[in-house]
N, C-alpha and C. Protein backbone atom coordinates (compact mmCIF):
# COMPACT_ATOMS: atom_id res chain seq x y z
N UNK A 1 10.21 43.49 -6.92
CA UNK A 1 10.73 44.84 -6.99
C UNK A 1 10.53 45.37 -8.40
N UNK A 2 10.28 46.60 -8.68
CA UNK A 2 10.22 47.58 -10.13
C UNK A 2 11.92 47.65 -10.44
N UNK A 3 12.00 47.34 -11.63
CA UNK A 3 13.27 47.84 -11.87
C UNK A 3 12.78 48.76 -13.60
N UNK A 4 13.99 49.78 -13.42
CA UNK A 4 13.70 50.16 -14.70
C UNK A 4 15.46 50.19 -15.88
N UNK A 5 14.59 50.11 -17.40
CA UNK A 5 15.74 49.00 -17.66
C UNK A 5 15.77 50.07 -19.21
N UNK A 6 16.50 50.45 -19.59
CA UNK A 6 17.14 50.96 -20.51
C UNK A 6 17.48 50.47 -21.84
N UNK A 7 17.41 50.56 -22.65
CA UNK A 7 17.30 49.40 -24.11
C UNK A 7 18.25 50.72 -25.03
N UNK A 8 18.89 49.43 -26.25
CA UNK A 8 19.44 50.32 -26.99
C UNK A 8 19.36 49.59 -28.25
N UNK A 9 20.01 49.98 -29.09
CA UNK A 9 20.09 49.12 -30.50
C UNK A 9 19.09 48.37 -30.60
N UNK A 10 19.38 47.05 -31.09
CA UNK A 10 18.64 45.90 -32.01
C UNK A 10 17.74 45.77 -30.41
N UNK A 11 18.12 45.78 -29.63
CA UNK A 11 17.21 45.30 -27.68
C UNK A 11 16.20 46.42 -27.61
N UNK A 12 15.86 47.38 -27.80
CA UNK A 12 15.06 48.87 -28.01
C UNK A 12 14.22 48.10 -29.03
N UNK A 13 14.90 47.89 -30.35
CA UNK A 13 13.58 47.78 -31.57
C UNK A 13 13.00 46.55 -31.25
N UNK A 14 13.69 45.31 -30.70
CA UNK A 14 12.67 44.28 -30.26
C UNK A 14 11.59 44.34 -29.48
N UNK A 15 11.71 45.47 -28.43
CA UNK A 15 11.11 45.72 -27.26
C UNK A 15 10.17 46.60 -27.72
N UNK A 16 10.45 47.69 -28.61
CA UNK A 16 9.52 48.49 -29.04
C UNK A 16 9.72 50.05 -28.56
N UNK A 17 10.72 50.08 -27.42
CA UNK A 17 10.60 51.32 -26.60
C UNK A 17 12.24 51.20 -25.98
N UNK A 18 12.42 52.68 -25.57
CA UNK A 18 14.12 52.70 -25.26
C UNK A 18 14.19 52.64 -23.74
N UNK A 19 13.00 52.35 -22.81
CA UNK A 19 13.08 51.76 -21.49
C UNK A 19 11.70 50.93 -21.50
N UNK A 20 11.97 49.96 -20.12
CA UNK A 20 11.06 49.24 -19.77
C UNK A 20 10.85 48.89 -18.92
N UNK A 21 9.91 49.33 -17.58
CA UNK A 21 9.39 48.94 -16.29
C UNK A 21 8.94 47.91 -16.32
N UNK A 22 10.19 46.78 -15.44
CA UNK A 22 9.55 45.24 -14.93
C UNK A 22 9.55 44.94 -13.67
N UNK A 23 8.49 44.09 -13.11
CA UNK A 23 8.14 43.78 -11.77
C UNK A 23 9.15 42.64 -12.14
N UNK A 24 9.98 42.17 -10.67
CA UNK A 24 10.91 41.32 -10.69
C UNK A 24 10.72 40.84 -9.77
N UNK A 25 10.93 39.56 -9.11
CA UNK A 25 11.07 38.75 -7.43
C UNK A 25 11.74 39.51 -6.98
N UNK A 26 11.84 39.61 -5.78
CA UNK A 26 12.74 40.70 -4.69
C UNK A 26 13.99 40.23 -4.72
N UNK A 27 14.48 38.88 -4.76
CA UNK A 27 15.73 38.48 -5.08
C UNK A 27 16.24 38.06 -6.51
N UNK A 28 16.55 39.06 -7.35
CA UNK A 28 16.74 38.61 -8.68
C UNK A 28 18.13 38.83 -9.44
N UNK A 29 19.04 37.90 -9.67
CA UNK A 29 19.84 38.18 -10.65
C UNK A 29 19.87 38.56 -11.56
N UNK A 30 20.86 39.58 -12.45
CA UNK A 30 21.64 39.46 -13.48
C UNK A 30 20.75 38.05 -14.55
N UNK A 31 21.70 36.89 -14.12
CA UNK A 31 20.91 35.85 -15.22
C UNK A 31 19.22 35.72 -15.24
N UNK A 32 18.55 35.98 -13.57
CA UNK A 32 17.54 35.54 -13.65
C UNK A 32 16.96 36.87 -14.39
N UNK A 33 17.26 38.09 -14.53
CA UNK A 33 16.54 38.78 -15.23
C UNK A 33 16.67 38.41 -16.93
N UNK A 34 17.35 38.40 -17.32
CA UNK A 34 17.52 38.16 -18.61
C UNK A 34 16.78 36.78 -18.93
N UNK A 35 16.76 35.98 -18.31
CA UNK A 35 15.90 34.80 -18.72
C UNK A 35 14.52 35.06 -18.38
N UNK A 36 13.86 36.27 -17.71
CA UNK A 36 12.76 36.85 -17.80
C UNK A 36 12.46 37.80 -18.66
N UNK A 37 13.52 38.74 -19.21
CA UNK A 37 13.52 39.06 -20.66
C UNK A 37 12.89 38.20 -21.57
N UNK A 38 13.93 36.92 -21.87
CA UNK A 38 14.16 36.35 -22.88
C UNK A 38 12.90 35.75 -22.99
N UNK A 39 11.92 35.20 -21.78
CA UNK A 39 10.41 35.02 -22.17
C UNK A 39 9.45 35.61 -22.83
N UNK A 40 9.94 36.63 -22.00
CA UNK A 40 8.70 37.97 -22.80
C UNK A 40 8.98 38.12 -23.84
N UNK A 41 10.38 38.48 -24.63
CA UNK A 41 10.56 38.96 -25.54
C UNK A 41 11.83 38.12 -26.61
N UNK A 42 10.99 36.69 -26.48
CA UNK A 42 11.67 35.71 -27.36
C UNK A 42 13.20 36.05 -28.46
N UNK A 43 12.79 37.45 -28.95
CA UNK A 43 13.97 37.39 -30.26
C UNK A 43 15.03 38.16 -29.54
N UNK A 44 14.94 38.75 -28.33
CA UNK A 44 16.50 38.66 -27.33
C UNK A 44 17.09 37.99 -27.58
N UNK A 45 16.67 36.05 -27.27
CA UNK A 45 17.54 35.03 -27.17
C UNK A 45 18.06 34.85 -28.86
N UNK A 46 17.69 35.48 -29.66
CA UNK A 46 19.08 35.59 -30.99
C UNK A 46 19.85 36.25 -30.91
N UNK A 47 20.24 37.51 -30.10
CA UNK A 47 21.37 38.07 -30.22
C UNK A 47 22.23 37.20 -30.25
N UNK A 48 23.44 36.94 -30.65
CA UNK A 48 24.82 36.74 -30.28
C UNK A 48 25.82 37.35 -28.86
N UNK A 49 25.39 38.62 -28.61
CA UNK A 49 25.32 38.71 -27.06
C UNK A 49 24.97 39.67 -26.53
N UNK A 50 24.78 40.15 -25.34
CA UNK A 50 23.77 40.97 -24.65
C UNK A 50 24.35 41.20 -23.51
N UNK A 51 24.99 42.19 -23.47
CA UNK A 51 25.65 43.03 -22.12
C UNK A 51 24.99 43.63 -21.01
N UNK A 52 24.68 43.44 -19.91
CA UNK A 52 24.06 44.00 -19.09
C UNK A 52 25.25 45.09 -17.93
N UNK A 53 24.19 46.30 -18.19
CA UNK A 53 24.97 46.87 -17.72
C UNK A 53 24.69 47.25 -16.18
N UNK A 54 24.86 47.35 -14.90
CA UNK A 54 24.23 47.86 -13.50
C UNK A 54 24.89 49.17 -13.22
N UNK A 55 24.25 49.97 -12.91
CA UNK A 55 24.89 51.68 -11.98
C UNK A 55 25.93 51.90 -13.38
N UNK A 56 25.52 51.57 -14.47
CA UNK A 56 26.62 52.08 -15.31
C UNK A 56 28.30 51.59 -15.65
N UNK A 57 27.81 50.28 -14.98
CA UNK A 57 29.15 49.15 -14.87
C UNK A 57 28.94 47.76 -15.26
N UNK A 58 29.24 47.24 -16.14
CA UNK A 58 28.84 45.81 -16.68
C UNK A 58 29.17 45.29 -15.57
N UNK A 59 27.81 44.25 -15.20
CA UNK A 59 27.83 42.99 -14.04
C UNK A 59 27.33 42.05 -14.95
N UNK A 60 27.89 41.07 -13.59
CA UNK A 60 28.01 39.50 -14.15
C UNK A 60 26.56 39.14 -13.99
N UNK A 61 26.37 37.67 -14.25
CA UNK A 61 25.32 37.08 -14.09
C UNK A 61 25.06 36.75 -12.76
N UNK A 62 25.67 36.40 -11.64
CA UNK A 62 25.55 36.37 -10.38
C UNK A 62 25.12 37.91 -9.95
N UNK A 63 25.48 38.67 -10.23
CA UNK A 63 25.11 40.32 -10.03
C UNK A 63 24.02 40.09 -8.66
N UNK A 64 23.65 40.29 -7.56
CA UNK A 64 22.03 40.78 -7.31
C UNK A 64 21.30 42.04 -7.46
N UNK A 65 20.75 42.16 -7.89
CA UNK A 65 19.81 43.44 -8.40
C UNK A 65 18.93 43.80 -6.78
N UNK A 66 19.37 45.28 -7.52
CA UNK A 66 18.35 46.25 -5.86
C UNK A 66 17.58 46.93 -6.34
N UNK A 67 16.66 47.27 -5.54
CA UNK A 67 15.53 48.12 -6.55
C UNK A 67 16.16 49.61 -6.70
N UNK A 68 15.85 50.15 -7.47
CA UNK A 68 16.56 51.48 -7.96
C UNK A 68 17.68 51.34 -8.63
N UNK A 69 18.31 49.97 -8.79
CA UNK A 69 19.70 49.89 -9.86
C UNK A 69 19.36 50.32 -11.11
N UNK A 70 20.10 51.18 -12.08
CA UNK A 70 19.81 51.78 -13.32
C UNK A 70 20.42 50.23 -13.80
N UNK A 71 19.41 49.61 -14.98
CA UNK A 71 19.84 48.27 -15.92
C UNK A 71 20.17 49.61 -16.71
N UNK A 72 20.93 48.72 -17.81
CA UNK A 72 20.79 48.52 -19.44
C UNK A 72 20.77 47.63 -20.29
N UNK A 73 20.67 47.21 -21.17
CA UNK A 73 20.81 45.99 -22.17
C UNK A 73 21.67 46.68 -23.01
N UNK A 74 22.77 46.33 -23.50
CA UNK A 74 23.50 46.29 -24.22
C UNK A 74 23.62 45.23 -25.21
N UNK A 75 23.76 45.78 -26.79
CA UNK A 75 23.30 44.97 -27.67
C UNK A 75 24.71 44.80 -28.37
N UNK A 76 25.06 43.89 -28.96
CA UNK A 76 26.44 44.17 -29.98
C UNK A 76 26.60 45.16 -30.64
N UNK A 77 27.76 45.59 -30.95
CA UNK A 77 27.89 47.20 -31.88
C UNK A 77 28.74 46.60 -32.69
N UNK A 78 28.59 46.85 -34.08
CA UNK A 78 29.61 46.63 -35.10
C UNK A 78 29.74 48.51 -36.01
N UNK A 79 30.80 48.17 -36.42
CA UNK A 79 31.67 49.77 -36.96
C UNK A 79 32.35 49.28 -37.80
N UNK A 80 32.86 50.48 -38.06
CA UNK A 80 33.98 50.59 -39.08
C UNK A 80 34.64 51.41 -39.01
């Protein structure tokens, strides 16, 4: 399935771009996407952590993904 995936912060500048069209297995998790991230785009796996967001609602790693679900990657935010 195409999913299209939304990037922000430090996950955007690794990637290069503030979305990203990936072909996925038709049955794909939450974890299994991110560990297909984390191939392609090795310096993911340094964050400290990485929020995924589905339809605009953080899901778990069990999550199953449908085609047309809006991702995001969510990157840590620090403030003041």
């Amino acid at each position: 399935m195409k999913l299209k995936i939304a990037l922000f912060g430090i996950a955007k500048e690794i990637v290069g771009s503030s979305s990203l069209d990936l072909d996925t297995p038709a049955t794909q998790s939450v974890a299994g996407l991110m560990g297909q991230l984390r191939t392609q785009y090795p310096a993911l796996s340094e964050l400290s952590s990485l929020a995924i967001a589905v339809n605009s609602e953080y899901a778990a790693d069990e999550y199953q993904l449908q085609e047309r679900d809006e991702v995001a990657l969510i990157p840590p935010v620090s403030g003041g």
